[in-house]
PDB file of N, CA and C in Angstrom:
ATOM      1  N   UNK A   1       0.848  -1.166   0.000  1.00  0.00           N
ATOM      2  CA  UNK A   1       0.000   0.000   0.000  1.00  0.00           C
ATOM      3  C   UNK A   1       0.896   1.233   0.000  1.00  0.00           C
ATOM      4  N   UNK A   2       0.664   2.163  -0.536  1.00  0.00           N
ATOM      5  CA  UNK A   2       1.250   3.383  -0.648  1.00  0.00           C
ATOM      6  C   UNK A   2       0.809   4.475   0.536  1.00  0.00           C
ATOM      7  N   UNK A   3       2.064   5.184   0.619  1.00  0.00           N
ATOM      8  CA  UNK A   3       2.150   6.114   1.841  1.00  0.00           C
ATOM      9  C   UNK A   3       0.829   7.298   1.624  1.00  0.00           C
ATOM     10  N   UNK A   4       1.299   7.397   0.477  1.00  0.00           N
ATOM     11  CA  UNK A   4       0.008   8.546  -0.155  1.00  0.00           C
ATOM     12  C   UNK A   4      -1.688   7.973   0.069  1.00  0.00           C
ATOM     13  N   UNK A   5      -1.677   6.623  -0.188  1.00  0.00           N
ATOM     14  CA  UNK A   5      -3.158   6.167   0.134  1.00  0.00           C
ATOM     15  C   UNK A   5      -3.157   5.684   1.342  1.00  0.00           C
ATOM     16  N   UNK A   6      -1.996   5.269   2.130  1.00  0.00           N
ATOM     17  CA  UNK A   6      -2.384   5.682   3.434  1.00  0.00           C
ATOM     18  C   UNK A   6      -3.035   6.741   4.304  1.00  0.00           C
ATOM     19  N   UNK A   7      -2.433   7.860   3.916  1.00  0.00           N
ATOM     20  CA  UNK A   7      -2.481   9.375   4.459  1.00  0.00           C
ATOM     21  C   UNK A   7      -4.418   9.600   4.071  1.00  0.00           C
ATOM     22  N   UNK A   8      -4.559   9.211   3.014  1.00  0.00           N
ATOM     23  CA  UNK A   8      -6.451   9.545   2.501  1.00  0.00           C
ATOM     24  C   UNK A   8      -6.596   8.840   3.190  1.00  0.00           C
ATOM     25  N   UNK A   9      -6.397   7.422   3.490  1.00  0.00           N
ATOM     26  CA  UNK A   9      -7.575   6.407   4.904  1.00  0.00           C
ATOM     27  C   UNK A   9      -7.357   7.014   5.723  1.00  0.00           C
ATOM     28  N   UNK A  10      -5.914   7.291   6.695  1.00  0.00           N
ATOM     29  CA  UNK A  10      -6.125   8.060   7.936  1.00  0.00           C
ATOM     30  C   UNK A  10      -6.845   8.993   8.053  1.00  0.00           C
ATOM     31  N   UNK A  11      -6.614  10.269   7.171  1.00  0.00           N
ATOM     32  CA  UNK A  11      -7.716  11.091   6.987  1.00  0.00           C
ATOM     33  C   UNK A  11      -9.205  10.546   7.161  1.00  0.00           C
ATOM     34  N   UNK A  12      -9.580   9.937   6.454  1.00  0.00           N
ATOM     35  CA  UNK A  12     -11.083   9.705   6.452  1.00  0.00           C
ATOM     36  C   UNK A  12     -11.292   9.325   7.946  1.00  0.00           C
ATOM     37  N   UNK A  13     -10.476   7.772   8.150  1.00  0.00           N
ATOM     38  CA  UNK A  13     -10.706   7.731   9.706  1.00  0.00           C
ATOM     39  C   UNK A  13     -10.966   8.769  10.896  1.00  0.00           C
ATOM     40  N   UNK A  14      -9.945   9.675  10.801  1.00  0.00           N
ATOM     41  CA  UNK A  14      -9.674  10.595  11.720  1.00  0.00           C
ATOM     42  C   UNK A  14     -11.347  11.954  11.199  1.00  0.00           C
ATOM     43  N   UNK A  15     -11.868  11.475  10.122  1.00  0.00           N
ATOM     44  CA  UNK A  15     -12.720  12.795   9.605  1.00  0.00           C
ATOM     45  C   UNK A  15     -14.155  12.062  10.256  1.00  0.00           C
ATOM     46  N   UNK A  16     -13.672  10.663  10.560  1.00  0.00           N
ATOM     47  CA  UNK A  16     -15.185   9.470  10.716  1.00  0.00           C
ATOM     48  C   UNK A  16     -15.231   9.595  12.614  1.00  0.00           C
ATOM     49  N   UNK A  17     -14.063  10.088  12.734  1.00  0.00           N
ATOM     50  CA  UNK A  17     -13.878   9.762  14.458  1.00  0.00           C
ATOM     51  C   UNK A  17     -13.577   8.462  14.865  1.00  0.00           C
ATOM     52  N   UNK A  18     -12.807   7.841  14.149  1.00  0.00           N
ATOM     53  CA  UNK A  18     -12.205   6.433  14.303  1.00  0.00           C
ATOM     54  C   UNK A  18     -10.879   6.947  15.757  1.00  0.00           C
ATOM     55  N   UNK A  19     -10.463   6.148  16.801  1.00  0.00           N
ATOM     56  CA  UNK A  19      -9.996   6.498  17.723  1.00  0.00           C
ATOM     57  C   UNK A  19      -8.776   5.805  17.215  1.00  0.00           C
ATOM     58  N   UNK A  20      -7.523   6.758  17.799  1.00  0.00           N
ATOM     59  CA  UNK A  20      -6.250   6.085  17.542  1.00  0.00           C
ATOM     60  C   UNK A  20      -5.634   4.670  17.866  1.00  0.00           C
ATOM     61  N   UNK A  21      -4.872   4.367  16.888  1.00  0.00           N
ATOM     62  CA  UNK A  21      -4.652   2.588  17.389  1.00  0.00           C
ATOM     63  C   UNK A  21      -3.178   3.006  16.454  1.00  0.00           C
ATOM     64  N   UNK A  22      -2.345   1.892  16.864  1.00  0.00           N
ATOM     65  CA  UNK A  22      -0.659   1.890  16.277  1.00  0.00           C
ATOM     66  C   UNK A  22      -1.044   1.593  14.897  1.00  0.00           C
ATOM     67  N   UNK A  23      -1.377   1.033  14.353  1.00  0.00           N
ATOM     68  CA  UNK A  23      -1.456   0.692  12.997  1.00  0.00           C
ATOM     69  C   UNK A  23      -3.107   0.430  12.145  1.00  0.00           C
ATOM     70  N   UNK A  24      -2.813   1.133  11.025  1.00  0.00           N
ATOM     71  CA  UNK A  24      -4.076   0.877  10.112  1.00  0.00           C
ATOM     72  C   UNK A  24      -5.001  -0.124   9.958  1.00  0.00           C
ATOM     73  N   UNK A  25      -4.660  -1.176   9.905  1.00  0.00           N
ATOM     74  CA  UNK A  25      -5.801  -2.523  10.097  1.00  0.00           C
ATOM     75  C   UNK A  25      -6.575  -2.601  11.682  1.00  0.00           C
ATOM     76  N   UNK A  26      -5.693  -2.258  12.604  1.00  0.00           N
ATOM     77  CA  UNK A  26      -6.004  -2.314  14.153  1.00  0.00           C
ATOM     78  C   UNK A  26      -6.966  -1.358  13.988  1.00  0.00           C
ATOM     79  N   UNK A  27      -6.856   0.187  13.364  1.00  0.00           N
ATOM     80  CA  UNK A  27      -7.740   1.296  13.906  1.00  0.00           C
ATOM     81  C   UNK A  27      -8.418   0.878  13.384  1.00  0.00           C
ATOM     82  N   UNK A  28      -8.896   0.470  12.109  1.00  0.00           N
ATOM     83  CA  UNK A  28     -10.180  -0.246  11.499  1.00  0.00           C
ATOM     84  C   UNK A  28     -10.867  -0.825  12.003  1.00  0.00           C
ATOM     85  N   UNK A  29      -9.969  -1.986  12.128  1.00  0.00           N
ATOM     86  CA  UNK A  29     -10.803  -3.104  13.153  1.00  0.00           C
ATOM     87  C   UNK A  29     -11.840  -2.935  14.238  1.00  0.00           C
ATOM     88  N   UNK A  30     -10.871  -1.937  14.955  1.00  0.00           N
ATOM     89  CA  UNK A  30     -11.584  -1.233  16.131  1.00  0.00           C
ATOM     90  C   UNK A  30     -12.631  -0.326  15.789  1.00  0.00           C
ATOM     91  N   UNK A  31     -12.706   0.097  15.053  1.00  0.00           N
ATOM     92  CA  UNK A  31     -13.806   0.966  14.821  1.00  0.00           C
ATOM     93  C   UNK A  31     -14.885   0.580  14.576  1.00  0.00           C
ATOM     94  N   UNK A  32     -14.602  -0.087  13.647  1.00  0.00           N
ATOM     95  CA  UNK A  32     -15.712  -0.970  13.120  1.00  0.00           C
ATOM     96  C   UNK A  32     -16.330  -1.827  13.998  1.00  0.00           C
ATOM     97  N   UNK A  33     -15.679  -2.668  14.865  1.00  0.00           N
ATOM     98  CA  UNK A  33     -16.279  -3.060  15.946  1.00  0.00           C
ATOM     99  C   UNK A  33     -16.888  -2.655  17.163  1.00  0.00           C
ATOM    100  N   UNK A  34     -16.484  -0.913  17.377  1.00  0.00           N
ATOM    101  CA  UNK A  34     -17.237  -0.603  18.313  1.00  0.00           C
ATOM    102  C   UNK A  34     -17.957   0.446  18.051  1.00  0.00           C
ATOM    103  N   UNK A  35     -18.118   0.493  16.508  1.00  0.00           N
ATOM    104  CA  UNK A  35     -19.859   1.389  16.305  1.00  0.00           C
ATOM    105  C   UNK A  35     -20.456   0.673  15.234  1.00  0.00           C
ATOM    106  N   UNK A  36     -19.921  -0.438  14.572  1.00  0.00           N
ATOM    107  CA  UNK A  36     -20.735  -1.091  13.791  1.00  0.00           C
ATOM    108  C   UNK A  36     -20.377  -0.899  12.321  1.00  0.00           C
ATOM    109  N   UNK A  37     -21.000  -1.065  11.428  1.00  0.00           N
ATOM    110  CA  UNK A  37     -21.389  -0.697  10.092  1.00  0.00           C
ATOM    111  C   UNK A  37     -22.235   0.348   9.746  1.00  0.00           C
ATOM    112  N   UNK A  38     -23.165  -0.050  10.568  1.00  0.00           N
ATOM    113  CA  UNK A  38     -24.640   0.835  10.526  1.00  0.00           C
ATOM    114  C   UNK A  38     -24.124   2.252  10.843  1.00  0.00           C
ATOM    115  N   UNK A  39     -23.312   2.778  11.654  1.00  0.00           N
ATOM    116  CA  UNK A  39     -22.932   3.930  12.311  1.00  0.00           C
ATOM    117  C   UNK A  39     -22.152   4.655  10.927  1.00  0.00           C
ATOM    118  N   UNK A  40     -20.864   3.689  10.755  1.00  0.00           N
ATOM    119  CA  UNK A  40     -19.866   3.777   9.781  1.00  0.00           C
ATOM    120  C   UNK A  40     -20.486   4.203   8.758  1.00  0.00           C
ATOM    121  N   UNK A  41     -21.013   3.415   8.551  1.00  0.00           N
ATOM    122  CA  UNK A  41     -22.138   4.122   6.948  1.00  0.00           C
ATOM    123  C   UNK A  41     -22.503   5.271   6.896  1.00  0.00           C
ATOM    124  N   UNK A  42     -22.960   5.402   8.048  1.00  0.00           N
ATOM    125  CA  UNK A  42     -23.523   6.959   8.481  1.00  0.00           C
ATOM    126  C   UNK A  42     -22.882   8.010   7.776  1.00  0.00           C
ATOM    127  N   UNK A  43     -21.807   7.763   9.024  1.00  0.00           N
ATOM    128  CA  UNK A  43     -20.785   8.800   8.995  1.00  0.00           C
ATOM    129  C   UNK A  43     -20.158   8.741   7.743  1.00  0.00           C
ATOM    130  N   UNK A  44     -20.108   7.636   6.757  1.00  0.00           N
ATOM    131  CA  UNK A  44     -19.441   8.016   5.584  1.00  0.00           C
ATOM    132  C   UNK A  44     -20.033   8.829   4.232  1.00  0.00           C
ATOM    133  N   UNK A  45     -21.572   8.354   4.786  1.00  0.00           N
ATOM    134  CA  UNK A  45     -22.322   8.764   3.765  1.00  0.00           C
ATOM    135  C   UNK A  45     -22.136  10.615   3.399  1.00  0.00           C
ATOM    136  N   UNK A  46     -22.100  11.442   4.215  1.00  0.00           N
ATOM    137  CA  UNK A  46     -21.572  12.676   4.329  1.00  0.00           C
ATOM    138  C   UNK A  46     -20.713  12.846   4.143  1.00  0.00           C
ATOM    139  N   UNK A  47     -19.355  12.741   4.399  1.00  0.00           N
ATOM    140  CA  UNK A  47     -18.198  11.952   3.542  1.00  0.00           C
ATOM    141  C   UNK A  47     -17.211  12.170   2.363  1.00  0.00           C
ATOM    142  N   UNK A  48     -18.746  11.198   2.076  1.00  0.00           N
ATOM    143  CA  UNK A  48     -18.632  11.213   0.144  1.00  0.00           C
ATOM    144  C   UNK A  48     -18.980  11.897  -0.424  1.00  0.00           C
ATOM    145  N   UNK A  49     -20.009  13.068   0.183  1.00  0.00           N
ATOM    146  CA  UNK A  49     -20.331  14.264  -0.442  1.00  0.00           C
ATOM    147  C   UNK A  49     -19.043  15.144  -0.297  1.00  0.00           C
ATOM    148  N   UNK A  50     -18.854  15.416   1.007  1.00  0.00           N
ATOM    149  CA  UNK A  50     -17.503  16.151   1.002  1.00  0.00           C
ATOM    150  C   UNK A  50     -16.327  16.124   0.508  1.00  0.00           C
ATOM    151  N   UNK A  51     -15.386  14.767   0.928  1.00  0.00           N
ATOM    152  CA  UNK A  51     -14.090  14.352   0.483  1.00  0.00           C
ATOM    153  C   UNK A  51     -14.496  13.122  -0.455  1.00  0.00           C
ATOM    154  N   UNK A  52     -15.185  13.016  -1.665  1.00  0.00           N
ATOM    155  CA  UNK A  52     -15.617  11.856  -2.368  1.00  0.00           C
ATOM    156  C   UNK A  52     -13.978  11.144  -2.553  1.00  0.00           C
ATOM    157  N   UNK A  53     -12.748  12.067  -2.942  1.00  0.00           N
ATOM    158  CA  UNK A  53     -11.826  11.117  -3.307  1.00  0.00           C
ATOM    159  C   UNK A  53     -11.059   9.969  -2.130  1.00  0.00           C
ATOM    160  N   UNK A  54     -11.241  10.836  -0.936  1.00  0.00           N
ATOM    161  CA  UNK A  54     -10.658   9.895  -0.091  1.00  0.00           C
ATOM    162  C   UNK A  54     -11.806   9.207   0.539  1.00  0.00           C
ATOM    163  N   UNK A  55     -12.862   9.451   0.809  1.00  0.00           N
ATOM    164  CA  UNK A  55     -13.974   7.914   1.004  1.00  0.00           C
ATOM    165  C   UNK A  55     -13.885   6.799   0.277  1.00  0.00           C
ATOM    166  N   UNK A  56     -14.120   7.634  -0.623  1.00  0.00           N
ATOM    167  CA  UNK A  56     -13.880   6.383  -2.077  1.00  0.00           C
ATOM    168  C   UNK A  56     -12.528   4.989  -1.459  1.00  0.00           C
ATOM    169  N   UNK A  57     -11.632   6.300  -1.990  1.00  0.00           N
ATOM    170  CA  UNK A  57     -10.133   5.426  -0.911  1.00  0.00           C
ATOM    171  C   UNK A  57     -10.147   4.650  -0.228  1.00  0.00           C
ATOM    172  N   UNK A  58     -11.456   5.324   1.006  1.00  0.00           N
ATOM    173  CA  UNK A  58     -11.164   4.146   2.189  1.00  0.00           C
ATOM    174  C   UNK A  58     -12.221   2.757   1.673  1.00  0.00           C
ATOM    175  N   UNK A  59     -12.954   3.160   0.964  1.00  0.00           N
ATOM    176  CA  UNK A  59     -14.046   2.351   0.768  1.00  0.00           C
ATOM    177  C   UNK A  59     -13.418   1.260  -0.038  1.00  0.00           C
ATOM    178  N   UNK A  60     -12.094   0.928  -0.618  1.00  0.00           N
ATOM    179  CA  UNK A  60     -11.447   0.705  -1.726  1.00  0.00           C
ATOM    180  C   UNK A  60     -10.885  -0.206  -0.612  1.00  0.00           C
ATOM    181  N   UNK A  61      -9.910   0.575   0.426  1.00  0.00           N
ATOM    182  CA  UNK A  61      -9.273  -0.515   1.247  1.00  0.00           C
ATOM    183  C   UNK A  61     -10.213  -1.405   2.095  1.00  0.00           C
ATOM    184  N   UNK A  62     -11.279  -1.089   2.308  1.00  0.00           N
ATOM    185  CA  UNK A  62     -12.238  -1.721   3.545  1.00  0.00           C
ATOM    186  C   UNK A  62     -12.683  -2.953   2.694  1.00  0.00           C
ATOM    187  N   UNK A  63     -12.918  -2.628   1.766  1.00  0.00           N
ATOM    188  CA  UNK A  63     -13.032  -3.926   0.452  1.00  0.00           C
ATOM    189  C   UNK A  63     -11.990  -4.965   0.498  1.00  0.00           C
ATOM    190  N   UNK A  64     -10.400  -4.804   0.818  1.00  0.00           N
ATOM    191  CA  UNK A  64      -9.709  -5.624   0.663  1.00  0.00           C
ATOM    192  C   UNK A  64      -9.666  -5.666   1.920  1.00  0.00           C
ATOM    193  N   UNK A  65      -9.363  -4.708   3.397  1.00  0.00           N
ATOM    194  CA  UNK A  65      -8.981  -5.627   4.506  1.00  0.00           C
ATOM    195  C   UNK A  65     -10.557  -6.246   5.356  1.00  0.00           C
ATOM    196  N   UNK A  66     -11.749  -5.609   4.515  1.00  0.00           N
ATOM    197  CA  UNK A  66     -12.717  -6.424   5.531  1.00  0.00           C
ATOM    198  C   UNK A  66     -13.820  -6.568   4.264  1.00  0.00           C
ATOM    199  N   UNK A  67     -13.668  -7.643   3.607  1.00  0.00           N
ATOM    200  CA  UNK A  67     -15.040  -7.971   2.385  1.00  0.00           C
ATOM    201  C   UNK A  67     -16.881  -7.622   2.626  1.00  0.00           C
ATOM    202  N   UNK A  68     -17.186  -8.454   4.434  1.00  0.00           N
ATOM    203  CA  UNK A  68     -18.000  -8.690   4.555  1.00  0.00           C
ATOM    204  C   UNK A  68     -18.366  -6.928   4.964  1.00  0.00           C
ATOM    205  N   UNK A  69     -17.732  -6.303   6.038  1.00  0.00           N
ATOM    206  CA  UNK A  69     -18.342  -5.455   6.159  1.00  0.00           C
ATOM    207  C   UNK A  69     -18.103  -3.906   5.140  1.00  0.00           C
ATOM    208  N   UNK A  70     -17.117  -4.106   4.117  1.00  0.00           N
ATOM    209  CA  UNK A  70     -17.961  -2.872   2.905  1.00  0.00           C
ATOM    210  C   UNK A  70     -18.645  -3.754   1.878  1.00  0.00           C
ATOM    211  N   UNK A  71     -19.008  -4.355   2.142  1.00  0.00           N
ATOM    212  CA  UNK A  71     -20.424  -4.893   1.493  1.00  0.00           C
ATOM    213  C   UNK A  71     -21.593  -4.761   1.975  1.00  0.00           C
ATOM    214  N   UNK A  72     -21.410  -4.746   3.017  1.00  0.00           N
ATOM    215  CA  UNK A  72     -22.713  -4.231   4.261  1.00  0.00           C
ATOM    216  C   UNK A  72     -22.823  -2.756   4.285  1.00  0.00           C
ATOM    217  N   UNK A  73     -21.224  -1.965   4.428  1.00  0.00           N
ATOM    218  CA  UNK A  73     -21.280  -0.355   4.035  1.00  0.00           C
ATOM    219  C   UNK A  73     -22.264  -0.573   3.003  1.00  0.00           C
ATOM    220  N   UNK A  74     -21.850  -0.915   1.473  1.00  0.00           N
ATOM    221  CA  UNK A  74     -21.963  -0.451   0.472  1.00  0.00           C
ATOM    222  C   UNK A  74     -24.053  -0.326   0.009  1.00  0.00           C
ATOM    223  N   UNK A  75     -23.911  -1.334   0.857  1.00  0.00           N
ATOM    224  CA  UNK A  75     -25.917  -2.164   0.975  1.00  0.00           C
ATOM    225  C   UNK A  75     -26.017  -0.766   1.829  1.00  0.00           C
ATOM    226  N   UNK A  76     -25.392  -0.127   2.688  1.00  0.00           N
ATOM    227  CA  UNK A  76     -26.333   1.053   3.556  1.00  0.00           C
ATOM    228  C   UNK A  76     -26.509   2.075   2.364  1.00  0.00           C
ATOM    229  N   UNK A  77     -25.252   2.201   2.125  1.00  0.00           N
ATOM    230  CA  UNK A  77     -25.294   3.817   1.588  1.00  0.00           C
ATOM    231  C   UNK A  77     -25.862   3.807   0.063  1.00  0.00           C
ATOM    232  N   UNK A  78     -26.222   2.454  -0.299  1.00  0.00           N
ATOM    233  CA  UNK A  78     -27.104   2.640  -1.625  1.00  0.00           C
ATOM    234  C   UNK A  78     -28.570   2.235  -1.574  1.00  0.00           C
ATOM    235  N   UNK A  79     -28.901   1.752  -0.470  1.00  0.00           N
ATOM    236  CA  UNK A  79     -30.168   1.923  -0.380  1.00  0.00           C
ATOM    237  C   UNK A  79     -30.946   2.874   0.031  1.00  0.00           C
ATOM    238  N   UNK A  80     -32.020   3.223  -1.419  1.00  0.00           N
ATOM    239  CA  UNK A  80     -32.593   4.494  -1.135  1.00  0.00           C
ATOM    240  C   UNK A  80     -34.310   4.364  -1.318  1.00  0.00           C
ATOM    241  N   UNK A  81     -34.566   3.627  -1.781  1.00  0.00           N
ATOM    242  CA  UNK A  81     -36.557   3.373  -1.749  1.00  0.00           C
ATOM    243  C   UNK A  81     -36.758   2.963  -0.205  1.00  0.00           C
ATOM    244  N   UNK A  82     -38.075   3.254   0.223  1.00  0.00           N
ATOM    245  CA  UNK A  82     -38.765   2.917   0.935  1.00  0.00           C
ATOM    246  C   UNK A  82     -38.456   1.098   1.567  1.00  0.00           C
ATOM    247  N   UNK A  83     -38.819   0.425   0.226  1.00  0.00           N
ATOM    248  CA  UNK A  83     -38.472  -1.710   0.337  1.00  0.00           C
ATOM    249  C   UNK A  83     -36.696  -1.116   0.890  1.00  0.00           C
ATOM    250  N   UNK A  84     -36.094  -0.636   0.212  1.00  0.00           N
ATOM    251  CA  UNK A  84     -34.821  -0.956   0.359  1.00  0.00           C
ATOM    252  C   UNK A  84     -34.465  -0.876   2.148  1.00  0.00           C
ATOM    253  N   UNK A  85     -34.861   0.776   2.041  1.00  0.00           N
ATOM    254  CA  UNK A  85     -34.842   0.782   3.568  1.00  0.00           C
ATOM    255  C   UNK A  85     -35.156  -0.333   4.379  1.00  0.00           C
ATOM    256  N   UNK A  86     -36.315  -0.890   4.710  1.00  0.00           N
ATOM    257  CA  UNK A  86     -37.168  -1.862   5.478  1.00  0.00           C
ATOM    258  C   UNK A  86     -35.912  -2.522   5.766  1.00  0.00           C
ATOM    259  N   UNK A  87     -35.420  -3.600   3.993  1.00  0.00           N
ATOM    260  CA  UNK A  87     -34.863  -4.595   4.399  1.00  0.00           C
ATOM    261  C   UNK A  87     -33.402  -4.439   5.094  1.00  0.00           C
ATOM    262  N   UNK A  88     -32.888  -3.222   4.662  1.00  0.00           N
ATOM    263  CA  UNK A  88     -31.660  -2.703   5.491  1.00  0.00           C
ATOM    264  C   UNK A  88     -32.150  -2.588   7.239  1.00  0.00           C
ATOM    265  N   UNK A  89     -33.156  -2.483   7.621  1.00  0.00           N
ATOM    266  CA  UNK A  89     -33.427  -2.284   9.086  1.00  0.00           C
ATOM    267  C   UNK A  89     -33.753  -3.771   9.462  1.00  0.00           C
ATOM    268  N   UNK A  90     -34.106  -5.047   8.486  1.00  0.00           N
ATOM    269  CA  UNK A  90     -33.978  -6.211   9.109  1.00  0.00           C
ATOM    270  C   UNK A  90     -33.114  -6.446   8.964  1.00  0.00           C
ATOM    271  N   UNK A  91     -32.523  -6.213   8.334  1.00  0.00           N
ATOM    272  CA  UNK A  91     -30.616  -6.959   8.136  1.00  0.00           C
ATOM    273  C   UNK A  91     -29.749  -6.388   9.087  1.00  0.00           C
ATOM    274  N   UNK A  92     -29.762  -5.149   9.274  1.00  0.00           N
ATOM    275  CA  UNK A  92     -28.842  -4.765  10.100  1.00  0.00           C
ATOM    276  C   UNK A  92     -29.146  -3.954  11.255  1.00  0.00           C
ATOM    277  N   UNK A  93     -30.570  -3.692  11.384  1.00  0.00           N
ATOM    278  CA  UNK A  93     -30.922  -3.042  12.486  1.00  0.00           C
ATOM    279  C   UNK A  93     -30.654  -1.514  12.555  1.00  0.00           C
ATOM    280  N   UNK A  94     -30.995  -0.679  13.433  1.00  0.00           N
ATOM    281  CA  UNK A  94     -30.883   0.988  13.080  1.00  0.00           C
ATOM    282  C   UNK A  94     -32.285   1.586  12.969  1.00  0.00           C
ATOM    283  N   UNK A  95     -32.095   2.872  12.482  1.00  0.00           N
ATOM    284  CA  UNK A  95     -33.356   3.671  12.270  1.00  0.00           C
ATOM    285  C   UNK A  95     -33.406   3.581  10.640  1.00  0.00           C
TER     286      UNK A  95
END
């Protein structure tokens, strides 16, 4: 991984309120585990309006170091009908 696409994930992290950890996979990890997906999504969805190039970024690495959950991101932040919603609140719970 490159230093330069490092620096856009930290960023995003640090823009998501991800809490410090020694290394990049750890702060992930952690984050993700202690607000979820559902949260993460949230917070990214705003984000991508703002910094689209480095969300994107992180959304790029979260794909390779965690499959299951930016696939679960990716199911939040593109569901937009009414059905879609529903089934995003049985699948993953939230408002």
């Amino acid at each position: 991984m490159s230093a330069a696409r490092d620096r856009q994930i930290l960023q995003v992290l640090d823009a998501l309120g991800a809490p410090n950890h020694s290394d990049l996979a750890t702060r992930t990890e952690r984050f993700l585990n202690t607000l979820g997906v559902w949260e993460v999504a949230h917070r990214l969805r705003s984000l991508l309006i703002e910094r689209p190039r480095e969300a994107q970024a992180f959304l790029k690495y979260l794909a390779e170091a965690d499959p299951a959950a930016a696939d679960r991101i990716q199911i939040l932040l593109t569901a937009t009908t009414g059905e879609d919603k529903e089934l995003v609140k049985r699948e993953f719970g939230g408002d």
